[in-house]
C-alpha atoms as a PDB file:
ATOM      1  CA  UNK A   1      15.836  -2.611 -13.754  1.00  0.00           C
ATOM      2  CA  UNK A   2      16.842  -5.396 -16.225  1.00  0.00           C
ATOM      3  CA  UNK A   3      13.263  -5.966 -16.654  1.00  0.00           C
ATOM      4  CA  UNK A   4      12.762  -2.482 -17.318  1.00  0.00           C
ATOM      5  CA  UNK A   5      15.086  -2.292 -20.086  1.00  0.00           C
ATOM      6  CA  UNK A   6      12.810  -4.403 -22.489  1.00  0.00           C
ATOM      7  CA  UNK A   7      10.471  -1.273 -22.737  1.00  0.00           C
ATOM      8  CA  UNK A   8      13.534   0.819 -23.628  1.00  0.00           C
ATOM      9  CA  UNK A   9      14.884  -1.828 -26.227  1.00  0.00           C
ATOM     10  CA  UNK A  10      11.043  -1.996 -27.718  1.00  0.00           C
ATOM     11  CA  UNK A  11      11.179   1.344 -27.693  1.00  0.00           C
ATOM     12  CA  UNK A  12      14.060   1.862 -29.281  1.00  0.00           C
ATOM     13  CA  UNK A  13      14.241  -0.868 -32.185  1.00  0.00           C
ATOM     14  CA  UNK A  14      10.783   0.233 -33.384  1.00  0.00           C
ATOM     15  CA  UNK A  15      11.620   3.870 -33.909  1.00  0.00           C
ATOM     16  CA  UNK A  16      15.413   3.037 -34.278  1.00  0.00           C
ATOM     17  CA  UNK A  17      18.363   5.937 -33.487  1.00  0.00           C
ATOM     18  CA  UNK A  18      17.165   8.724 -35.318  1.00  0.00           C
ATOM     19  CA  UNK A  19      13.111   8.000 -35.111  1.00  0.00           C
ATOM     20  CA  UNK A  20      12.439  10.376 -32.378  1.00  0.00           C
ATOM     21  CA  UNK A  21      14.162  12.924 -30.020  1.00  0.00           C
ATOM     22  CA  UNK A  22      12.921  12.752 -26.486  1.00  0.00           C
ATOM     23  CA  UNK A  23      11.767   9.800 -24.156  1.00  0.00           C
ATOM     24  CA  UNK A  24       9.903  10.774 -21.422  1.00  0.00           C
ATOM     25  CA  UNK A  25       9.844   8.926 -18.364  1.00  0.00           C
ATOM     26  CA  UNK A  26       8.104   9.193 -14.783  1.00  0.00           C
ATOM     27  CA  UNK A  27      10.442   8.402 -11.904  1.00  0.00           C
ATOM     28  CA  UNK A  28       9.722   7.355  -8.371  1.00  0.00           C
ATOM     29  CA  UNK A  29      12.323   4.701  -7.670  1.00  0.00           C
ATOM     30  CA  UNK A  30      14.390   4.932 -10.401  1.00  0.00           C
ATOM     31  CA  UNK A  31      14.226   1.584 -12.245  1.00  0.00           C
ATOM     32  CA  UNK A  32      11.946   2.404 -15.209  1.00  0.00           C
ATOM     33  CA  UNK A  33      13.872   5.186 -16.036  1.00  0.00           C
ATOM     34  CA  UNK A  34      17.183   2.964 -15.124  1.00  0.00           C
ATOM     35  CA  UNK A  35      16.352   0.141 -17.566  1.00  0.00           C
ATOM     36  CA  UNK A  36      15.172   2.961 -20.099  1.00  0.00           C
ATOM     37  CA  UNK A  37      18.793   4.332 -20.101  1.00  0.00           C
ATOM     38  CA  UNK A  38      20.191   1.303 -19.914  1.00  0.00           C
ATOM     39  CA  UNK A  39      18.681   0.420 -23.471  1.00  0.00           C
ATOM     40  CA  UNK A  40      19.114   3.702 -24.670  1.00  0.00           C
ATOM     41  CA  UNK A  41      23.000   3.633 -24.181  1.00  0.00           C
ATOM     42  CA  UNK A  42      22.669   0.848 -26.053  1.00  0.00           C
ATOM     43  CA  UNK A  43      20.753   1.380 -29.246  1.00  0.00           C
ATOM     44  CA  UNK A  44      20.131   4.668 -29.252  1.00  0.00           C
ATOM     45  CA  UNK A  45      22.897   6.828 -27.845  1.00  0.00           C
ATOM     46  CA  UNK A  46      22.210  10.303 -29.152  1.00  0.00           C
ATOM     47  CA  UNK A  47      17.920  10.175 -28.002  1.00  0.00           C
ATOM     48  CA  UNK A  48      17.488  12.161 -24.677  1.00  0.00           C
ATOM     49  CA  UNK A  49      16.316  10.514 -21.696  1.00  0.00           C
ATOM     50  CA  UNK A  50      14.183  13.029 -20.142  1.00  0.00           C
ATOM     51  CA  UNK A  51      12.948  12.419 -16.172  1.00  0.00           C
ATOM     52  CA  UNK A  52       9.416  13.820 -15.016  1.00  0.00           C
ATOM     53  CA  UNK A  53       8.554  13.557 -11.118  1.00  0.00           C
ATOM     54  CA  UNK A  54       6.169  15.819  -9.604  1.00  0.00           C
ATOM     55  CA  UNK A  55       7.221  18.910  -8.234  1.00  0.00           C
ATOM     56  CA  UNK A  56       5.689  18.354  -4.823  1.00  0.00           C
ATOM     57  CA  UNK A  57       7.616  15.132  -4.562  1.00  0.00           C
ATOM     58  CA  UNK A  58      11.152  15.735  -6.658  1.00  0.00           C
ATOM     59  CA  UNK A  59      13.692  14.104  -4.820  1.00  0.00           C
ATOM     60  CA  UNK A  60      15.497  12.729  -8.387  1.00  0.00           C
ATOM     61  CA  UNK A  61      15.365  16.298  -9.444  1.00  0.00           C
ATOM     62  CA  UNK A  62      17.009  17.533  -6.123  1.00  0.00           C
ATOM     63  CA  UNK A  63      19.393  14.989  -6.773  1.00  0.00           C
ATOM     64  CA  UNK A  64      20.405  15.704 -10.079  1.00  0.00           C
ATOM     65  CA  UNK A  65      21.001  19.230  -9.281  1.00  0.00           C
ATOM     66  CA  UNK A  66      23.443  19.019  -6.239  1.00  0.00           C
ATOM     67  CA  UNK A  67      24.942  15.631  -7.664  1.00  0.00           C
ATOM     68  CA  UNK A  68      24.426  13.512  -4.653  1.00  0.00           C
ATOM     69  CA  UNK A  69      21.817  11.531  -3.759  1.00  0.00           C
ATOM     70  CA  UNK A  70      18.754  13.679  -1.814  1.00  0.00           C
ATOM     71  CA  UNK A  71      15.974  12.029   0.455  1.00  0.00           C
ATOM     72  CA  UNK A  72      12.842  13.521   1.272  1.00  0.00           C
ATOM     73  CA  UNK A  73      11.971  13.490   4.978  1.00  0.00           C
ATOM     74  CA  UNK A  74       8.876  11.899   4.393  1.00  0.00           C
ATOM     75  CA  UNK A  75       6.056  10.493   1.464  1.00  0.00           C
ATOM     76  CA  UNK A  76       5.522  13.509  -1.071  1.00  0.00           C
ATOM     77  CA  UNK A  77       2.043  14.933  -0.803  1.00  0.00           C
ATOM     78  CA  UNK A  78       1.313  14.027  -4.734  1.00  0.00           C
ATOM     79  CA  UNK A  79      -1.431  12.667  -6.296  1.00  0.00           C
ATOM     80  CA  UNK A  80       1.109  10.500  -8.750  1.00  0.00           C
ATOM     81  CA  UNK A  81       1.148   7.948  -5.834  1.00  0.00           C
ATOM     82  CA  UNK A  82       3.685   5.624  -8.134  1.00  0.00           C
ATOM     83  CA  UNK A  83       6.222   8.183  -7.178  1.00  0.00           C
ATOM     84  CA  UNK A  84       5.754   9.394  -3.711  1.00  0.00           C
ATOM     85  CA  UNK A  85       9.212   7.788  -2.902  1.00  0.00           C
ATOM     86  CA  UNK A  86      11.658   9.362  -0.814  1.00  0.00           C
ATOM     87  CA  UNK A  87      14.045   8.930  -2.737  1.00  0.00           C
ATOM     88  CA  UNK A  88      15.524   7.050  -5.626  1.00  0.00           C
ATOM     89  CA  UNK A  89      17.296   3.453  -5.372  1.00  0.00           C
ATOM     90  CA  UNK A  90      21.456   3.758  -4.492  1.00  0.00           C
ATOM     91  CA  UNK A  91      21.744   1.624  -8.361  1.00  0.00           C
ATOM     92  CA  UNK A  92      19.318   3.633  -9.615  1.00  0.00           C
ATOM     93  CA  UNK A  93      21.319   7.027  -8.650  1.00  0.00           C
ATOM     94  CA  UNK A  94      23.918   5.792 -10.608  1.00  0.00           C
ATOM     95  CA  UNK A  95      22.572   5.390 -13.744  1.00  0.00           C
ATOM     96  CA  UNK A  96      20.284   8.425 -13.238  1.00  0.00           C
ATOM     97  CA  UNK A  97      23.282  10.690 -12.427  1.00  0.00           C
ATOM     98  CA  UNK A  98      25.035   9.486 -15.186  1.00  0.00           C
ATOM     99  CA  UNK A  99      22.343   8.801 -17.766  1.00  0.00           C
ATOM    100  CA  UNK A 100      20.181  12.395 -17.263  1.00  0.00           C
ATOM    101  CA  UNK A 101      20.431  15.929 -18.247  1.00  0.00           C
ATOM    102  CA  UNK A 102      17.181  16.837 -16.794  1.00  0.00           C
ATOM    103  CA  UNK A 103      14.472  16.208 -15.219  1.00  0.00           C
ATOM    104  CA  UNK A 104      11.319  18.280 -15.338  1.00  0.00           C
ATOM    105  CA  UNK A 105       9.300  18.879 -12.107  1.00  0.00           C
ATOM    106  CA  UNK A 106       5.631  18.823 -12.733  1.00  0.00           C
ATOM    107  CA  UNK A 107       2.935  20.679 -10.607  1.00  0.00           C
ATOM    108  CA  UNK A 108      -0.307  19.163  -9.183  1.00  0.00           C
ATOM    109  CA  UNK A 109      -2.312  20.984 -11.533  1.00  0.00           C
ATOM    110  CA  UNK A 110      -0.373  19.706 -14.499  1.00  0.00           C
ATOM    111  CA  UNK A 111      -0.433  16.406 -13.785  1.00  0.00           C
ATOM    112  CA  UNK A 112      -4.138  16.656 -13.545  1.00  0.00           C
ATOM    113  CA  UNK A 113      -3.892  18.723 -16.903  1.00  0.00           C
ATOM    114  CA  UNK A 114      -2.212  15.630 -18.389  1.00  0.00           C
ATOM    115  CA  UNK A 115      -4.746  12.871 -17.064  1.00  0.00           C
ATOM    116  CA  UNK A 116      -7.333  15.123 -18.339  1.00  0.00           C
ATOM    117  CA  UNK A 117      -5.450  15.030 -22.171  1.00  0.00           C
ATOM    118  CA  UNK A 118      -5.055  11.911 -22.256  1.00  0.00           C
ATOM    119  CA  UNK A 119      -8.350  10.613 -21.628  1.00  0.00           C
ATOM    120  CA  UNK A 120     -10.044  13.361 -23.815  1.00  0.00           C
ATOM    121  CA  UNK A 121      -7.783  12.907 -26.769  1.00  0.00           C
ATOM    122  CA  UNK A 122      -6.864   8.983 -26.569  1.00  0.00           C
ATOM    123  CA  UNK A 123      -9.788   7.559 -24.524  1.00  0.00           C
ATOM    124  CA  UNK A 124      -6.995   6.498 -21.873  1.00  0.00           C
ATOM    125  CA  UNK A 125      -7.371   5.891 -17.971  1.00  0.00           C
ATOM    126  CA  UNK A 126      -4.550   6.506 -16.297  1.00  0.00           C
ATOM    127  CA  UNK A 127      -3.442   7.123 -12.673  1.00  0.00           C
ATOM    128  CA  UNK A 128      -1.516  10.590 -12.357  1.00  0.00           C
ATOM    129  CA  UNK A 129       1.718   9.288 -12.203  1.00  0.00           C
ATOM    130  CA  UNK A 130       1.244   7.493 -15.940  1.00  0.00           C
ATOM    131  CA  UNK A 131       0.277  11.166 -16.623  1.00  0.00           C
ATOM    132  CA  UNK A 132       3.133  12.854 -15.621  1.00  0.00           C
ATOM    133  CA  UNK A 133       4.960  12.689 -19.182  1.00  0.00           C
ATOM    134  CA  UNK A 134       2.152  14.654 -20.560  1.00  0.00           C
ATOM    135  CA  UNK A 135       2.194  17.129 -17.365  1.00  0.00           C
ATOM    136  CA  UNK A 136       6.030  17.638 -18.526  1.00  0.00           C
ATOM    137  CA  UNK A 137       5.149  18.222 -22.245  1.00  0.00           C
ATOM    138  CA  UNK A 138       2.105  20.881 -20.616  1.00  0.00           C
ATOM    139  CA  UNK A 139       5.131  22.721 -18.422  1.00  0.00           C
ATOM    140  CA  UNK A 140       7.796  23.200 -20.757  1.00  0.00           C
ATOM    141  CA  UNK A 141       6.022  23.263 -24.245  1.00  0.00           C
ATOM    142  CA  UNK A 142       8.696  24.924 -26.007  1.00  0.00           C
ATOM    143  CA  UNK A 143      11.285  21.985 -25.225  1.00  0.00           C
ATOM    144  CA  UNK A 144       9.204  19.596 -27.241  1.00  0.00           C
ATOM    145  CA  UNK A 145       7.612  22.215 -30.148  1.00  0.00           C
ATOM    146  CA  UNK A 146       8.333  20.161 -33.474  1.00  0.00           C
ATOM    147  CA  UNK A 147      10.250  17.272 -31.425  1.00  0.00           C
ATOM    148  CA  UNK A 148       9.259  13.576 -31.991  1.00  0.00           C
ATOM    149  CA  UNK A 149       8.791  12.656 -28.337  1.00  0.00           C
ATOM    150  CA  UNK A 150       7.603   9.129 -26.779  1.00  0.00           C
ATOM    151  CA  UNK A 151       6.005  10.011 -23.359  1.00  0.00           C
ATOM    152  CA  UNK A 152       6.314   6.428 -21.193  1.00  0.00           C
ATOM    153  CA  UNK A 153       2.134   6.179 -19.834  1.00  0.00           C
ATOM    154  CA  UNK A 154       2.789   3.809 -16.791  1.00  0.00           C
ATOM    155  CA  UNK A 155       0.386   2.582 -14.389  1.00  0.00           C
ATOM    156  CA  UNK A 156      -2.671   1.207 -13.867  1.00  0.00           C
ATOM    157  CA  UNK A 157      -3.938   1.418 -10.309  1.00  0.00           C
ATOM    158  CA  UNK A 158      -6.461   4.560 -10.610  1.00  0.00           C
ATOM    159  CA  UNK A 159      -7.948   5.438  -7.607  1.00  0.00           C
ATOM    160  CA  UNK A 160     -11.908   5.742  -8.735  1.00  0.00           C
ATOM    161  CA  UNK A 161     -12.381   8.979  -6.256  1.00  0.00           C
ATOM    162  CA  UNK A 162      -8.901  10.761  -7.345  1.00  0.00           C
ATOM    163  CA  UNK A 163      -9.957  10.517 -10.947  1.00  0.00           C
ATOM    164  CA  UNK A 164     -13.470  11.192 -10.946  1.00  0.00           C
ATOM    165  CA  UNK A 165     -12.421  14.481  -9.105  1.00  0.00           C
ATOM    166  CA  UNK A 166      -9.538  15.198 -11.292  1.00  0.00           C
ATOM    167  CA  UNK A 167     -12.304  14.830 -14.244  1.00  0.00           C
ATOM    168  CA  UNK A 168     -14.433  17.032 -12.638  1.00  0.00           C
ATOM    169  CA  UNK A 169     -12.014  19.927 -12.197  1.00  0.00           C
ATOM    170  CA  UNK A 170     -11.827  20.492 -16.157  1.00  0.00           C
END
């Protein structure tokens, strides 16, 4: 989590308080998005903090709604493999809980919508879960009309068969 927070502080001190409206964040475990609040309570207060997790596996989002901490009874069926947690860390709940006011769910076909943008429009590879923040912008567009928004692109580890398929589906 601590580790975590340095992308929130870099985050933060480059487009300062008032430089944008909205981080977006995947979560599987919960410490990205920990360390992002964590930085955010700290230099940027008034920003939102926005989780994405696939719908098919949204334990965090679950969680958030009932206010205690929900596990899934087994791996989510998602194609964001960074996230196919059960459930988030018993730290991480804490500072989620306290640190959220939402977290968008994201369908399959989303996600794949959002791998699909991002390597159209910025020449990026990314696996789905890095996608997901783009998947959230493509669900709930009107949230984020005229908004400055970071969207946190995390991951690496593309599975050559998952994206070549996702690719082909456009």
């Amino acid at each position: 989590m601590a580790g975590n927070s340095t992308l929130g502080r870099e985050i933060f001190e480059r487009f300062g308080p008032d430089g944008i409206d909205y981080v977006l964040c995947p979560v599987g475990g919960g410490g990205l998005i920990s360390g992002i609040i964590l930085a955010r309570d700290l230099l940027a207060p008034d920003v939102e903090v926005v989780g994405v997790e696939p719908l098919l596996g949204n334990d965090a989002a679950r969680s958030l709604r009932s206010g205690e901490l929900v596990t899934l009874d087994s791996e989510p069926a998602t194609m964001a493999d960074g996230t196919r947690t059960p459930s988030v860390g018993n730290l991480n709940w804490e500072i989620i809980r306290g640190g959220l006011r939402r977290i968008i769910e994201v369908p399959e076909d989303l996600i794949a919508e959002g791998l699909r943008t991002l390597y159209a429009n910025a020449n990026l590879k990314v696996e789905p879960t890095g996608a997901l923040t783009i998947g959230a912008m493509l669900t709930q567009p009107g949230v984020f009309a005229g908004k400055r928004v970071c969207c946190i692109v995390s991951g690496g580890n593309v599975d050559a068969d998952v994206y070549v398929k996702v690719l082909r589906e456009s």
